[in-house]
C-alpha atoms as a PDB file:
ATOM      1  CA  UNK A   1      14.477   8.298  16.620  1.00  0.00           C
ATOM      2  CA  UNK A   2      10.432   8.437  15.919  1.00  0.00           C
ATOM      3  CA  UNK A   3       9.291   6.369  13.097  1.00  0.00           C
ATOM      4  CA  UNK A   4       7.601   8.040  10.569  1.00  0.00           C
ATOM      5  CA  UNK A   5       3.833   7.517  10.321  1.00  0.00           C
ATOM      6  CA  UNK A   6       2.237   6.633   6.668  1.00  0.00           C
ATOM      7  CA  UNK A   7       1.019  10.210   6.341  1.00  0.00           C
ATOM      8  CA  UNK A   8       4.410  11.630   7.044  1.00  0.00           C
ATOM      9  CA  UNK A   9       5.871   8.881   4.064  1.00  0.00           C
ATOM     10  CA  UNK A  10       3.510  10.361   1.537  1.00  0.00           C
ATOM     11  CA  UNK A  11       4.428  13.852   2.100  1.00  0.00           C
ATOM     12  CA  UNK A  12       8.277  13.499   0.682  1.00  0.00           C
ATOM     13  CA  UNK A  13      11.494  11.465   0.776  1.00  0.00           C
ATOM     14  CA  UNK A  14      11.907   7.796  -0.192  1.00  0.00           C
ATOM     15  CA  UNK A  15      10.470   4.876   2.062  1.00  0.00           C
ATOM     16  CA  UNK A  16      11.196   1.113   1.645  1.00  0.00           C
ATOM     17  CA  UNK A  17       8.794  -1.488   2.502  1.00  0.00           C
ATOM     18  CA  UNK A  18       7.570  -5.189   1.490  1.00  0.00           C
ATOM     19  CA  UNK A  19       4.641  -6.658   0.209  1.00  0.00           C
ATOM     20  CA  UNK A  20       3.507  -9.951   2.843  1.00  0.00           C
ATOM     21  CA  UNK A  21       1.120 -12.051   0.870  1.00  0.00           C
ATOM     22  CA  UNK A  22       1.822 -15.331   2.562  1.00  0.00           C
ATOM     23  CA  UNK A  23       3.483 -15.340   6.103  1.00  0.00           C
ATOM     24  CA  UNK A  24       1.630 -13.506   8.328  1.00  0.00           C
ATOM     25  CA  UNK A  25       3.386 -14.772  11.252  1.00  0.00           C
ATOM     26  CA  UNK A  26       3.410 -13.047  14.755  1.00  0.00           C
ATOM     27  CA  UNK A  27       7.378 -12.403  14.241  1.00  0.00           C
ATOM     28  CA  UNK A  28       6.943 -10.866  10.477  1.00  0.00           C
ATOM     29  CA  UNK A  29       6.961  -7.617  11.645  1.00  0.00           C
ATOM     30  CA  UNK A  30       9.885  -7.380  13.370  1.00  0.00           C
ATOM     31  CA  UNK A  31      11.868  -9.726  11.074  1.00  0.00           C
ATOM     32  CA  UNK A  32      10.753  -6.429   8.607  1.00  0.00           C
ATOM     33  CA  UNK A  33      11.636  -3.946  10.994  1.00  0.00           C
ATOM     34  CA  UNK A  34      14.977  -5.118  11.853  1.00  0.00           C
ATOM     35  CA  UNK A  35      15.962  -5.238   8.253  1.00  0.00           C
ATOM     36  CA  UNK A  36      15.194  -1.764   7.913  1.00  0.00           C
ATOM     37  CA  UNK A  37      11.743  -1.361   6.376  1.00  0.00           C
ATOM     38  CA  UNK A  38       9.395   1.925   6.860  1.00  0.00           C
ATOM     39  CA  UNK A  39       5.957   0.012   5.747  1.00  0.00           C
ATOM     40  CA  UNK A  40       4.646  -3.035   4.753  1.00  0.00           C
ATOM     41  CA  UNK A  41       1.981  -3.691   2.271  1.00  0.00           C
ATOM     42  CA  UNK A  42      -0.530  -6.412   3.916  1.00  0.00           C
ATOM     43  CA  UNK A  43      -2.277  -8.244   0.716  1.00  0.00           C
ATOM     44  CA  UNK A  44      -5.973  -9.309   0.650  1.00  0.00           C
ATOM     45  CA  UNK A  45      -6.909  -9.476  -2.702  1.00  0.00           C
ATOM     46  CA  UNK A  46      -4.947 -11.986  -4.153  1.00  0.00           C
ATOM     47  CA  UNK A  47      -3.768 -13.766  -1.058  1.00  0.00           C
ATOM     48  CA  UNK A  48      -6.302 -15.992   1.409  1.00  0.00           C
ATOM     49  CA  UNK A  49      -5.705 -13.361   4.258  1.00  0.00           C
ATOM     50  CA  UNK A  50      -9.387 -12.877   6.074  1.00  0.00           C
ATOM     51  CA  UNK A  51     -10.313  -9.842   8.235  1.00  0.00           C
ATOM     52  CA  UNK A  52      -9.638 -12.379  11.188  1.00  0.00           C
ATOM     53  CA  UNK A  53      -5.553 -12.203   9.963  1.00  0.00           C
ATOM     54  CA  UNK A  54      -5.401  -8.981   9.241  1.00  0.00           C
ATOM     55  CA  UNK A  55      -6.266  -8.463  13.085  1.00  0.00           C
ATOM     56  CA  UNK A  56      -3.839 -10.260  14.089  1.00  0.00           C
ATOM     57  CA  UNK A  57      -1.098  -8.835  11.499  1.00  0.00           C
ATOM     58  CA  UNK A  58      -2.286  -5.583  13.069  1.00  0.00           C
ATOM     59  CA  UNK A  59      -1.527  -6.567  16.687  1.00  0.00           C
ATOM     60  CA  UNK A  60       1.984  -7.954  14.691  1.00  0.00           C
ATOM     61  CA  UNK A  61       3.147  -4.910  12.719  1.00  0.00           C
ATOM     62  CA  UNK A  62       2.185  -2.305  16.033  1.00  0.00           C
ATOM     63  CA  UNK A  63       3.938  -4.307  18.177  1.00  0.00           C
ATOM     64  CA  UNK A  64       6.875  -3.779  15.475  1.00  0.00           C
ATOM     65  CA  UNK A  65       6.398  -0.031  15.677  1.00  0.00           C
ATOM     66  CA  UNK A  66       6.061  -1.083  11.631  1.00  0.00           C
ATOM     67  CA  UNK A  67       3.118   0.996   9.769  1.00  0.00           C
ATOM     68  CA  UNK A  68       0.902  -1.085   7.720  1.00  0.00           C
ATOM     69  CA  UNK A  69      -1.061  -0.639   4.405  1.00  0.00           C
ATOM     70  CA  UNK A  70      -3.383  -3.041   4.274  1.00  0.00           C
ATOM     71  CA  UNK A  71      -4.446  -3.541   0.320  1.00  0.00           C
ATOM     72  CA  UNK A  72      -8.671  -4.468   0.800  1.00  0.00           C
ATOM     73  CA  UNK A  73     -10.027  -6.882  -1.776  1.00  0.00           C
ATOM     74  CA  UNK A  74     -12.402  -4.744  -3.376  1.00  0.00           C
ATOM     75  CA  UNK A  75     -13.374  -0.821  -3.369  1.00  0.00           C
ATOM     76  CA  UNK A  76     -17.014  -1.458  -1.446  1.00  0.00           C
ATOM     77  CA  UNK A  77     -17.315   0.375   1.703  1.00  0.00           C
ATOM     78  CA  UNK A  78     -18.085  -2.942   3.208  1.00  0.00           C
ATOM     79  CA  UNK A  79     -14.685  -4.095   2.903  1.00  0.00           C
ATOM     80  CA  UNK A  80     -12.839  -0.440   3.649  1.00  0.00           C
ATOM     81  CA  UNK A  81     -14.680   0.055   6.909  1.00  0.00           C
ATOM     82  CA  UNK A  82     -13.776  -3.305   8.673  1.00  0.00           C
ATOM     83  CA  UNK A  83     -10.267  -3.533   7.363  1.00  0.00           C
ATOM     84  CA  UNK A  84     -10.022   0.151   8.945  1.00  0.00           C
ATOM     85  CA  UNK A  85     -12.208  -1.206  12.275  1.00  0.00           C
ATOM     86  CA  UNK A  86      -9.179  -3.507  12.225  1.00  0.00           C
ATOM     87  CA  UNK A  87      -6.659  -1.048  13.013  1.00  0.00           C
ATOM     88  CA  UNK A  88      -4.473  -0.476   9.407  1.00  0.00           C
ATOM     89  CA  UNK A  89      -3.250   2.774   9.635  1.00  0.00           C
ATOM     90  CA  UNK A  90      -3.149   2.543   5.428  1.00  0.00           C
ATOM     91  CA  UNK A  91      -5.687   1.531   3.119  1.00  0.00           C
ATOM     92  CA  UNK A  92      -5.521   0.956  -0.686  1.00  0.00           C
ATOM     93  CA  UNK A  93      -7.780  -0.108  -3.069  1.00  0.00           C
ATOM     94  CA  UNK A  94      -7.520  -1.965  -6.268  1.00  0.00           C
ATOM     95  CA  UNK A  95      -8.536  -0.519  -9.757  1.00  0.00           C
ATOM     96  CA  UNK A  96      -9.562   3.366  -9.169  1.00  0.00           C
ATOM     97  CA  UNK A  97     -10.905   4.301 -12.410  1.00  0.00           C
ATOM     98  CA  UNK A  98     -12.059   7.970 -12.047  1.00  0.00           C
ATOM     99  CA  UNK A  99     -12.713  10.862  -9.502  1.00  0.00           C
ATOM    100  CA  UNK A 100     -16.182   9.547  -8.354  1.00  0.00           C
ATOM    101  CA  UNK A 101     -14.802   6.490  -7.178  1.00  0.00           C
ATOM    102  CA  UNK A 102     -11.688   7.955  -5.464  1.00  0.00           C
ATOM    103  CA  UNK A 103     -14.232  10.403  -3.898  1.00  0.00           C
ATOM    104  CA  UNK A 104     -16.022   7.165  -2.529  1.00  0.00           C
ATOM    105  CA  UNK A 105     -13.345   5.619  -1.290  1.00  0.00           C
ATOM    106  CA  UNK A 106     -12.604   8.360   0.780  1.00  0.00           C
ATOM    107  CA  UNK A 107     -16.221   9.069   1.874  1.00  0.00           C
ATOM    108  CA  UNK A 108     -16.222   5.553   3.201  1.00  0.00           C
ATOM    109  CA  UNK A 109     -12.211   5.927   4.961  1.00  0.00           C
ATOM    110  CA  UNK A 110     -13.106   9.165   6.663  1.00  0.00           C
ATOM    111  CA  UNK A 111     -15.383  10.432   9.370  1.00  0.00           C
ATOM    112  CA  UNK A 112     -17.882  13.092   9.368  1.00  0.00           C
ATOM    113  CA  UNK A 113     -17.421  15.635   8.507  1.00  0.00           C
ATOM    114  CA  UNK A 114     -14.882  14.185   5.916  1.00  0.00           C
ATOM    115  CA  UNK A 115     -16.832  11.566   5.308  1.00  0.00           C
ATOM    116  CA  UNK A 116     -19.086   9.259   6.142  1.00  0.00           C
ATOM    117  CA  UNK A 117     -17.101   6.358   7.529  1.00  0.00           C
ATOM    118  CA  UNK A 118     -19.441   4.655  10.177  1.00  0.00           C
ATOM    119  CA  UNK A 119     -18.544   5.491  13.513  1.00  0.00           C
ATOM    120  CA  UNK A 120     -16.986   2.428  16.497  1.00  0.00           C
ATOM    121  CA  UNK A 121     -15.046   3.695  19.487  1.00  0.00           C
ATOM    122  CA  UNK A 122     -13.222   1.594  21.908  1.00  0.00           C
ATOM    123  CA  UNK A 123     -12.263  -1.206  20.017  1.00  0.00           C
ATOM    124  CA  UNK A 124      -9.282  -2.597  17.827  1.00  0.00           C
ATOM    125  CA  UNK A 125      -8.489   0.963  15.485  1.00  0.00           C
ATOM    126  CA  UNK A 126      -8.111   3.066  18.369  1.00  0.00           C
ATOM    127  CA  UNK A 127      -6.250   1.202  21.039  1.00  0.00           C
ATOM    128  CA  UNK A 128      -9.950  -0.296  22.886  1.00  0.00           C
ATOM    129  CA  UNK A 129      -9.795   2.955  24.822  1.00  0.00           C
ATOM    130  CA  UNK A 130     -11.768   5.643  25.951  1.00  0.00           C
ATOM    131  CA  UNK A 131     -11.847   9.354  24.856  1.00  0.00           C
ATOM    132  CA  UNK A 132     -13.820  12.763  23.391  1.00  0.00           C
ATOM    133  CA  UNK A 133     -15.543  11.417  20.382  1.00  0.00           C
ATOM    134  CA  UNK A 134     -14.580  14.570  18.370  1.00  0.00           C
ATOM    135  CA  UNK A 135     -11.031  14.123  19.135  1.00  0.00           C
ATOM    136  CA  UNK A 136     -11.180  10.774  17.991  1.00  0.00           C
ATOM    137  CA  UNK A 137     -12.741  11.443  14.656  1.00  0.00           C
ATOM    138  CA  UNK A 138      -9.986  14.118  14.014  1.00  0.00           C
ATOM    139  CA  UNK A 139      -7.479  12.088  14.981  1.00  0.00           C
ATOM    140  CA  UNK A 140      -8.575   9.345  12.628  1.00  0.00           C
ATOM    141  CA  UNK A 141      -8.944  11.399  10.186  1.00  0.00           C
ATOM    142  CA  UNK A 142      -5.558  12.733   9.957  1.00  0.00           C
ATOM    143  CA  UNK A 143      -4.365   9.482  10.675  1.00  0.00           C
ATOM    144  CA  UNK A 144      -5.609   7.355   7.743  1.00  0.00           C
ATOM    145  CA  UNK A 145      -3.868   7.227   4.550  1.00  0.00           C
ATOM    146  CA  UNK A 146      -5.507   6.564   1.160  1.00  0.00           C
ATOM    147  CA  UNK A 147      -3.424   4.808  -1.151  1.00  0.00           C
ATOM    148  CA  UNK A 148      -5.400   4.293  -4.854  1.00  0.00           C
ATOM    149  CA  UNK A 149      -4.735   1.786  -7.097  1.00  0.00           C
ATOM    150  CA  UNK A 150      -3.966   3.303 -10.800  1.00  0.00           C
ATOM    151  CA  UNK A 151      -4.147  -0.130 -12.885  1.00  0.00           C
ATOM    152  CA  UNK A 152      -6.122   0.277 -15.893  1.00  0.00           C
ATOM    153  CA  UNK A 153      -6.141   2.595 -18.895  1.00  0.00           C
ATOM    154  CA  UNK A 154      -9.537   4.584 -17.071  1.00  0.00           C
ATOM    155  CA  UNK A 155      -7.422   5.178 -14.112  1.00  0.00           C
ATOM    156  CA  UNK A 156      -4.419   6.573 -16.284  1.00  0.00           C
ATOM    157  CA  UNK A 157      -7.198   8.588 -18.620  1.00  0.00           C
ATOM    158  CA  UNK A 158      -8.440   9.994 -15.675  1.00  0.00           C
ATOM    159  CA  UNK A 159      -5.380  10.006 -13.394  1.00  0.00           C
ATOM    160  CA  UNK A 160      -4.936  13.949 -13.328  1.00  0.00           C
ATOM    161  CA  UNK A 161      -8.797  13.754 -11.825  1.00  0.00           C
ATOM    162  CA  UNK A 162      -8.214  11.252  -9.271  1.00  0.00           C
ATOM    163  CA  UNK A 163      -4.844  12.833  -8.010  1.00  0.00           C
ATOM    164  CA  UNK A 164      -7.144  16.168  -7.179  1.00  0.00           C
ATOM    165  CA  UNK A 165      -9.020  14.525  -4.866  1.00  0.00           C
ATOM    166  CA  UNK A 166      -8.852  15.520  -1.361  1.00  0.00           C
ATOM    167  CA  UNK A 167      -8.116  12.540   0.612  1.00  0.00           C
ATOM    168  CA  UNK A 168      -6.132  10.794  -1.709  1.00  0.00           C
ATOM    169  CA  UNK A 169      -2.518  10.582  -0.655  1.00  0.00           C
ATOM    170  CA  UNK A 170      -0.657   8.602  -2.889  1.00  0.00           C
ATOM    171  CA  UNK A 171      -0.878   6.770  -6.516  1.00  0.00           C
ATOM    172  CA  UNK A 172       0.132   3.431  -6.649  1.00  0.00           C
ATOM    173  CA  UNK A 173       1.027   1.963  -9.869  1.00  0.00           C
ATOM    174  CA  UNK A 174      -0.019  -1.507 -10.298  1.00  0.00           C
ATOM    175  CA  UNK A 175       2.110  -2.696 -13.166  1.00  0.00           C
ATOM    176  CA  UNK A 176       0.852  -5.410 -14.177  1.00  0.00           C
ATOM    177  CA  UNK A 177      -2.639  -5.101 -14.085  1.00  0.00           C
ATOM    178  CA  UNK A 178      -1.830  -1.457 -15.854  1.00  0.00           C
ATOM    179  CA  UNK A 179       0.057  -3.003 -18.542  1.00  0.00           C
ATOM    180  CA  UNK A 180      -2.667  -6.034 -18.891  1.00  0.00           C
ATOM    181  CA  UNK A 181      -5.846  -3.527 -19.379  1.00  0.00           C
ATOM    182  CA  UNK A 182      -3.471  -1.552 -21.881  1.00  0.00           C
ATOM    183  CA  UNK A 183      -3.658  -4.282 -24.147  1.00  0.00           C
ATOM    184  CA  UNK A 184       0.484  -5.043 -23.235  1.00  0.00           C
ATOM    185  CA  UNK A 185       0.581  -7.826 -20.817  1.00  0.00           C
ATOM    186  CA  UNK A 186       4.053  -7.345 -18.840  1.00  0.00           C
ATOM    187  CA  UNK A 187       5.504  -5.356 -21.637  1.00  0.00           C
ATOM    188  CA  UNK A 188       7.116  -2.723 -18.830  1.00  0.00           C
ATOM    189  CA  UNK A 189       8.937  -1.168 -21.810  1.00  0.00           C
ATOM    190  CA  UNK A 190       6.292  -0.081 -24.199  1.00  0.00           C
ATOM    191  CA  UNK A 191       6.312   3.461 -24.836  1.00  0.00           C
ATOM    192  CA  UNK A 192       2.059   3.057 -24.193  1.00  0.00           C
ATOM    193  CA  UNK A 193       3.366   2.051 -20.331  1.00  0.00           C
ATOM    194  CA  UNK A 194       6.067   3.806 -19.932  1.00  0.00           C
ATOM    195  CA  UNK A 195       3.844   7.383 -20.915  1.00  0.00           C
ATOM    196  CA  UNK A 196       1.242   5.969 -18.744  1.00  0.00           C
ATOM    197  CA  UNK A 197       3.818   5.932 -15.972  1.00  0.00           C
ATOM    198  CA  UNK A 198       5.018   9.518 -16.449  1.00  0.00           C
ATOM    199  CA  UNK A 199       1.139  10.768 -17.070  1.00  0.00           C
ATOM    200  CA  UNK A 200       0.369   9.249 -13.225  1.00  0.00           C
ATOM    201  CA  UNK A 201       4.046  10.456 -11.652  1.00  0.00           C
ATOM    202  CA  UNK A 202       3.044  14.253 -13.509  1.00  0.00           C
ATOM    203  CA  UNK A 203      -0.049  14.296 -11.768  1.00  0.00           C
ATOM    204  CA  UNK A 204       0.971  13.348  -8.355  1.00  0.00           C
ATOM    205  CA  UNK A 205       3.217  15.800  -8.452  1.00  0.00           C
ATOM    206  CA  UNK A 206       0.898  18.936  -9.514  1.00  0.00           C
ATOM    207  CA  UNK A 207      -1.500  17.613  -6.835  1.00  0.00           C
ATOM    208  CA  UNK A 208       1.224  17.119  -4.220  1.00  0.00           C
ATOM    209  CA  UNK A 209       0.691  13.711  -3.714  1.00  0.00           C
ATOM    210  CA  UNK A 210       3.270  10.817  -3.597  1.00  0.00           C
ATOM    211  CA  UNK A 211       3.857   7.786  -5.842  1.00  0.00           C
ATOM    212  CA  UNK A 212       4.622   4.244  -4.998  1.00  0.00           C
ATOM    213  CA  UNK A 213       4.755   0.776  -6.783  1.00  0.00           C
ATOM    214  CA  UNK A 214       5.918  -2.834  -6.008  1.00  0.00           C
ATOM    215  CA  UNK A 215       9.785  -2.983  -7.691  1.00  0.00           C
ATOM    216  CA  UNK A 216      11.365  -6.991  -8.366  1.00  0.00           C
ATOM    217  CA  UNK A 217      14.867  -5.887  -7.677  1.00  0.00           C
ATOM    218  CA  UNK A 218      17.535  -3.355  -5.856  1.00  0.00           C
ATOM    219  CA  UNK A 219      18.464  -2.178  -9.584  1.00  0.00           C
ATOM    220  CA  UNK A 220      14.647  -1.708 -10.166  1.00  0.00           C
ATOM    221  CA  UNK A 221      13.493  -0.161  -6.746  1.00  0.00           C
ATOM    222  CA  UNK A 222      16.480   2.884  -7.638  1.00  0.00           C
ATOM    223  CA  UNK A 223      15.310   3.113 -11.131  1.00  0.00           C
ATOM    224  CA  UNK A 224      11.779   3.185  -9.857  1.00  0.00           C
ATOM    225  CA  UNK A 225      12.989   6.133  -7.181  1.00  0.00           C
ATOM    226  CA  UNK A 226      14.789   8.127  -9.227  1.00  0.00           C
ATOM    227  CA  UNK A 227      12.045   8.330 -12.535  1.00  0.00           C
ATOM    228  CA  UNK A 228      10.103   9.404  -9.428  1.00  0.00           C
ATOM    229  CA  UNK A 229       8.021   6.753  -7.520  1.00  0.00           C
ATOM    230  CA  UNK A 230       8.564   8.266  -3.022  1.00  0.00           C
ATOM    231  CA  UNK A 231       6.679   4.809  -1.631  1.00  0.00           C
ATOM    232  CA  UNK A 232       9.138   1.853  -3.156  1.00  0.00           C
ATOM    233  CA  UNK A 233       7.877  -1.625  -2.273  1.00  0.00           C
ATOM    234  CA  UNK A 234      10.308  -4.213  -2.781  1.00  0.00           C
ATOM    235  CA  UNK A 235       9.768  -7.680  -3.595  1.00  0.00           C
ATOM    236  CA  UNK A 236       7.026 -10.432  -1.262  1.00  0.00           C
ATOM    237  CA  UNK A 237       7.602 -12.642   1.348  1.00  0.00           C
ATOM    238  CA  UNK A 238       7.177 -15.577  -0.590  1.00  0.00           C
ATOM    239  CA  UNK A 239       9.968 -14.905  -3.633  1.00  0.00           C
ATOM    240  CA  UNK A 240      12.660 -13.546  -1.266  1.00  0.00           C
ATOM    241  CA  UNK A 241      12.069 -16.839   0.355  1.00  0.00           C
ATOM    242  CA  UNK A 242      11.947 -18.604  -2.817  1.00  0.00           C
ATOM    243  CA  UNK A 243      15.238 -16.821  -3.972  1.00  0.00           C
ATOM    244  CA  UNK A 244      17.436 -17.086  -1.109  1.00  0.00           C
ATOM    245  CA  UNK A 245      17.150 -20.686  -0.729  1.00  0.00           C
ATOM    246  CA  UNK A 246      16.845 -21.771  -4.018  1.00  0.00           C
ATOM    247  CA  UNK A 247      20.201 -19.657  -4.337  1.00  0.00           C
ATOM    248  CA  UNK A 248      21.656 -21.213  -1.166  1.00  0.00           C
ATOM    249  CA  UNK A 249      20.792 -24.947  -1.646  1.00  0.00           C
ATOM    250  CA  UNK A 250      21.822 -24.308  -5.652  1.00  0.00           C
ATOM    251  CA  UNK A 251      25.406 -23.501  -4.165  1.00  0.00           C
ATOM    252  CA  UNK A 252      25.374 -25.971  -1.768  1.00  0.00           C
ATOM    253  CA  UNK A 253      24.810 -28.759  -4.379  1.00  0.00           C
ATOM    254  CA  UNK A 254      27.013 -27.094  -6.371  1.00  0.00           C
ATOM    255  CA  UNK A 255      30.073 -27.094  -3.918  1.00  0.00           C
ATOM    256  CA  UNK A 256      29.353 -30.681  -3.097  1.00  0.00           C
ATOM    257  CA  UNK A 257      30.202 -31.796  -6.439  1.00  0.00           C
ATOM    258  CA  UNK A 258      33.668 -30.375  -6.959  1.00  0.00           C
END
């Protein structure tokens, strides 16, 4: 059966992935793929990932037949463009505010006549091979999916705004950052968050664009789904290690003592 590409993800139905902010191995993909994810969610802004890795974790997650969002460190154009050069098939970007920067997010993600994305053929974002420009451009185009960040109280003020913009595919909640510029630090059940969740989910929806966050549990990730959220990204790399073996070697010791 095809995989489903990020573009087809954000247009309906629920898709599982996990955030890698620490191993980016050359088997991490398919250790992903084979237990069942549709994405991951590569992290460069608060990991110590360089443009060099996320190369490689390109190479990794194709090879994987495993679509990859890379998260950029910043919204400059700058960071976008080579993190796109690079190959990721997704891009988001951290703290969206309003419309004007959504709009320059995508002016920097897409080509002409889109955008104004700087133009390099033949090398790692389109396979090092030849081709019609045009029919490169388009294909990029339509290719490249724009994830933005909603994680502060601008974003959420002006969420119905950013949602309308062409280009933008999907609204990611970043919970705690949201909470944290709301004045709420990790309080996920204040009725300030919780409206600020169902302001970003309503506007997604009247734009036609899908909703995804990071979820710390199963029970969470099918809460998460059914208030709404199409893109569910469950748990990193480095606390499902921590988990599992802290669970496993907890048992062990405690078996040994009986």
């Amino acid at each position: 059966m095809r995989e489903r590409s990020l573009k087809e993800m954000t247009r309906g139905g629920l898709a599982v992935g996990h955030f890698i902010v620490e191993f980016a191995t050359p088997g991490i993909g398919h250790l992903m793929k084979n237990a069942g994810c549709d994405f991951t969610l590569f992290d460069m802004e608060h990991s110590g990932f360089s443009l060099e890795t996320v190369k490689h974790a390109v190479r990794y997650m194709e090879a994987a037949r495993l679509p990859m969002i890379v998260r950029a460190p910043s919204k400059d154009s700058h960071h976008i463009a080579r993190v796109l050069d690079m190959g990721a098939e997704g891009l988001m970007v951290p703290m969206v505010n309003d419309a004007a920067e959504a709009r320059a997010v995508v002016d920097a993600v897409k080509y002409s006549p889109e955008g104004n994305r700087g133009v390099a053929l033949g090398i790692a974002h389109d396979g090092y091979r030849g081709g019609a420009v045009l029919e490169k451009l388009m294909a990029a185009n339509a290719r490249t999916t724009v994830f933005a960040l909603v994680e502060t109280a601008s974003g959420v003020e002006n969420v119905e705004e950013i949602a309308a913009v062409d280009g933008v595919d999907c609204l990611w909640v970043g919970h705690f950052d949201l909470s944290a510029s709301l004045g709420i630090p990790g309080e996920f059940d204040n009725p300030l968050f919780t409206s600020a969740i169902e302001r970003t989910i309503e506007a997604a929806r009247a734009n036609g664009k899908a909703t995804g966050r990071l979820v710390g549990s199963v029970e969470e990730g099918i809460a998460m789904h059914a208030q709404g959220f199409d893109l569910i990204c469950y748990s990193g790399d480095v606390w499902v290690f921590t988990q599992a073996l802290s669970a496993a070697v907890d048992e062990i010791r405690a078996g040994g003592r009986r």
